[in-house]
N, C-alpha and C. Protein backbone atom coordinates (compact mmCIF):
# COMPACT_ATOMS: atom_id res chain seq x y z
N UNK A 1 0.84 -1.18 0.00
CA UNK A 1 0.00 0.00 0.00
C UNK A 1 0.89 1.24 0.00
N UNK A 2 0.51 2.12 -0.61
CA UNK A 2 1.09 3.48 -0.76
C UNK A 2 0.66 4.38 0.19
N UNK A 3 1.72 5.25 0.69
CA UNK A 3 1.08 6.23 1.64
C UNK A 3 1.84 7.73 2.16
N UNK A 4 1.34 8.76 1.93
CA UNK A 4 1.13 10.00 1.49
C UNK A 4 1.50 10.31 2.55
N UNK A 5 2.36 10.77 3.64
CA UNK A 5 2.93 11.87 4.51
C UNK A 5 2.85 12.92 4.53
N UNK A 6 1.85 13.48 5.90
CA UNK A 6 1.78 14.92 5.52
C UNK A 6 2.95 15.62 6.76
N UNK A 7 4.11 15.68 7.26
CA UNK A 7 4.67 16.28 7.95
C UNK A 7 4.90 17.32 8.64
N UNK A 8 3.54 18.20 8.27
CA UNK A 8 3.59 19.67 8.52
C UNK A 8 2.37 19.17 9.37
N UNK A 9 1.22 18.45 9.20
CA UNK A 9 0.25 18.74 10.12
C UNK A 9 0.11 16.91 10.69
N UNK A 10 1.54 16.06 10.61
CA UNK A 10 1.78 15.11 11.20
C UNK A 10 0.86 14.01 10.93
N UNK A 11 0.30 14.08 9.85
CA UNK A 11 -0.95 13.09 9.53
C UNK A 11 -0.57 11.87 7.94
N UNK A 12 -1.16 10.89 8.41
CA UNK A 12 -0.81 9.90 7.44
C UNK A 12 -2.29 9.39 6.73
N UNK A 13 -1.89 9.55 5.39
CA UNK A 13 -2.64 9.20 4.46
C UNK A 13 -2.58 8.42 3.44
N UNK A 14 -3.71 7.55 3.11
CA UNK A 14 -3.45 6.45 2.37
C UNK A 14 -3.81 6.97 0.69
N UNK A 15 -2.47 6.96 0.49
CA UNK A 15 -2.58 7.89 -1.24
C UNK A 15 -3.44 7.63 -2.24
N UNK A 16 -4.29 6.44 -2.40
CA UNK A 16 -5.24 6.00 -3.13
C UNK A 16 -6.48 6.56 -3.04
N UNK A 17 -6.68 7.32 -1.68
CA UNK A 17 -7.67 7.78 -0.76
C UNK A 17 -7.72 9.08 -0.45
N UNK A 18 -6.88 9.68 -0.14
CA UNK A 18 -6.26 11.18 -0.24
C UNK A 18 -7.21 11.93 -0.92
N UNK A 19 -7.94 12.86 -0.60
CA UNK A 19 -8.69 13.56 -1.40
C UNK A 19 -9.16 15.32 -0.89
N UNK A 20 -9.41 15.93 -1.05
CA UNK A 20 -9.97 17.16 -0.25
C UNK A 20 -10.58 17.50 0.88
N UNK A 21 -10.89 16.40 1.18
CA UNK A 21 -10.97 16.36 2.81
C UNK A 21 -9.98 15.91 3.93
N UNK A 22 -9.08 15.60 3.43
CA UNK A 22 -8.40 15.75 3.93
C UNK A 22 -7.02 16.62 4.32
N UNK A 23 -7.60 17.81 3.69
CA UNK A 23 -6.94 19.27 4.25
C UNK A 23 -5.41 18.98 4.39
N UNK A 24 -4.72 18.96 2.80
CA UNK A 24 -3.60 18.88 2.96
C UNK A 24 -2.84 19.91 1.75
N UNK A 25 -3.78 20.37 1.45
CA UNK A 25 -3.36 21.24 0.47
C UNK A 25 -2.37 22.33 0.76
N UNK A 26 -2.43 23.10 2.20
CA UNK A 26 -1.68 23.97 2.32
C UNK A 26 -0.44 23.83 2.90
N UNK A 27 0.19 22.11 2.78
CA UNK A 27 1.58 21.54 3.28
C UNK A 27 2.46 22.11 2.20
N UNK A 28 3.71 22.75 2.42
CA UNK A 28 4.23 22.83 1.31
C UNK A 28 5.00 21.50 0.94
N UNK A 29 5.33 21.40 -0.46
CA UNK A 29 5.82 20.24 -1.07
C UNK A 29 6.74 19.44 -0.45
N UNK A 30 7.89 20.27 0.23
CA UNK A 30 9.02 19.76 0.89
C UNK A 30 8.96 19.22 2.16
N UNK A 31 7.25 19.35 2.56
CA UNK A 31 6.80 19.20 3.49
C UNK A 31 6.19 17.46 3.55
N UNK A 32 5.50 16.75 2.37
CA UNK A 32 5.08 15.64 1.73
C UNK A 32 6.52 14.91 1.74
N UNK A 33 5.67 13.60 1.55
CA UNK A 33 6.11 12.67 1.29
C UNK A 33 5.85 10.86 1.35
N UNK A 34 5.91 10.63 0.17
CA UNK A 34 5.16 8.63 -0.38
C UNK A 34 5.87 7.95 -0.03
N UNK A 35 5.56 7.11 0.89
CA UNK A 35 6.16 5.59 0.97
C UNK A 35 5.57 4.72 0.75
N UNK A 36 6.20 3.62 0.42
CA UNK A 36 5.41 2.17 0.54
C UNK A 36 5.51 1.23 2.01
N UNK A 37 6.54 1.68 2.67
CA UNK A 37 7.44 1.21 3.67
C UNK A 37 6.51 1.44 5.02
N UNK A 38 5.97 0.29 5.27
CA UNK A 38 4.87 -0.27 6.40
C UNK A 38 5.54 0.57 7.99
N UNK A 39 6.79 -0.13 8.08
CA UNK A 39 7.52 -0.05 9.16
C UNK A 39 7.89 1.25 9.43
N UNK A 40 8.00 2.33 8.38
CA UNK A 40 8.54 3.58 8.70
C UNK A 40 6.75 4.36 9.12
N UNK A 41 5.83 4.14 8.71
CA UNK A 41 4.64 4.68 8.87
C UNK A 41 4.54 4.27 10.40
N UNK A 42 4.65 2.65 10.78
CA UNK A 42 4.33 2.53 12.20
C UNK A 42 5.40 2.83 12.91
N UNK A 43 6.47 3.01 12.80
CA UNK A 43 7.66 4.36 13.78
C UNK A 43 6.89 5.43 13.92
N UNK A 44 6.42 6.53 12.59
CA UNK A 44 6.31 7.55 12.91
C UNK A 44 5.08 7.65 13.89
N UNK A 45 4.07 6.81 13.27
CA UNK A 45 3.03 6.31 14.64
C UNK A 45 3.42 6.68 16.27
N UNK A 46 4.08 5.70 16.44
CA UNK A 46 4.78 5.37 17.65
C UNK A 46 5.61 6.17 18.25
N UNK A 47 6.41 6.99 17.64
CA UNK A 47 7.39 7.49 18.04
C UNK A 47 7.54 8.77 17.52
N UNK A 48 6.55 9.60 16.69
CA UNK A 48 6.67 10.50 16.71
C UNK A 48 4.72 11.40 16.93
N UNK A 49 4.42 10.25 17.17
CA UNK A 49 2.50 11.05 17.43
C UNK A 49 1.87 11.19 16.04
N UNK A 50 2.25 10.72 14.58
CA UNK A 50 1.57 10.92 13.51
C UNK A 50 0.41 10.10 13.57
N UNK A 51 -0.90 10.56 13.24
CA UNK A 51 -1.98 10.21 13.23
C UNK A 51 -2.61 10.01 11.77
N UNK A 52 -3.60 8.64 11.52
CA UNK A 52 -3.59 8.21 10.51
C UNK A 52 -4.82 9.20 10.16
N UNK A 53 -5.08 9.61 9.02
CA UNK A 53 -6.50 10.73 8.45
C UNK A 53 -7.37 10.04 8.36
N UNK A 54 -8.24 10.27 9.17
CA UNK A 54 -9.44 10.17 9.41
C UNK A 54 -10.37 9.76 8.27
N UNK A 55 -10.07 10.37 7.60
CA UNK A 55 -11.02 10.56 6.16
C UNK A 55 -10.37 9.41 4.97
N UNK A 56 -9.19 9.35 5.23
CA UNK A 56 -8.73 8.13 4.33
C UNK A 56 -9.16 6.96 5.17
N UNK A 57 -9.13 7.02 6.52
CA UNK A 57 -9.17 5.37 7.18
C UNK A 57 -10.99 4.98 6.93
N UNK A 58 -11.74 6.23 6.68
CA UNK A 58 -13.60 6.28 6.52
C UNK A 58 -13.22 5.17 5.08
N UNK A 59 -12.67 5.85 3.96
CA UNK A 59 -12.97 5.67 2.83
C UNK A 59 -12.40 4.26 2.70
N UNK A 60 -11.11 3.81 3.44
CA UNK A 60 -10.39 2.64 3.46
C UNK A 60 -11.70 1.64 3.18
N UNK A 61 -12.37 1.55 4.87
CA UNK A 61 -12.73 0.40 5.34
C UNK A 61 -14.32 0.48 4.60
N UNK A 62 -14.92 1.64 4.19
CA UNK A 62 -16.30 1.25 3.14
C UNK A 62 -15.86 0.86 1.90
N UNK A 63 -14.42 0.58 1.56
CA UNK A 63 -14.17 -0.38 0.33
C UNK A 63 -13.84 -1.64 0.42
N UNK A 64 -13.22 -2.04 1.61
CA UNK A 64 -13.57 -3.25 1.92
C UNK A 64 -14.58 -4.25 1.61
């Protein structure tokens, strides 16, 4: 799974899902950033307070 780093407002998003509600527009660029890398998403989790968006985890699990 791919996933969208927002670093400025500490929030993780699932890039497939990512959309305007989730208020990331005003991060600047250098601020972003995509991984695929499971383990670095659950560090920043853990160890730095990043919280997964709300609005991607809604849209995740009604595609299920």
């Amino acid at each position: 799974m791919k996933y969208f780093i927002d670093h400025k407002k500490k929030r993780i998003h699932h890039s497939s899902h990512a959309g305007t509600q989730c208020d990331f527009f005003d991060t600047p660029i250098q601020k972003r950033e995509f991984t695929t890398n499971l383990s670095y998403v659950t560090k920043l989790e853990r160890e730095e307070h990043y919280a997964k968006c709300p609005h991607c985890r809604e849209l995740l699990s009604s595609s299920s």
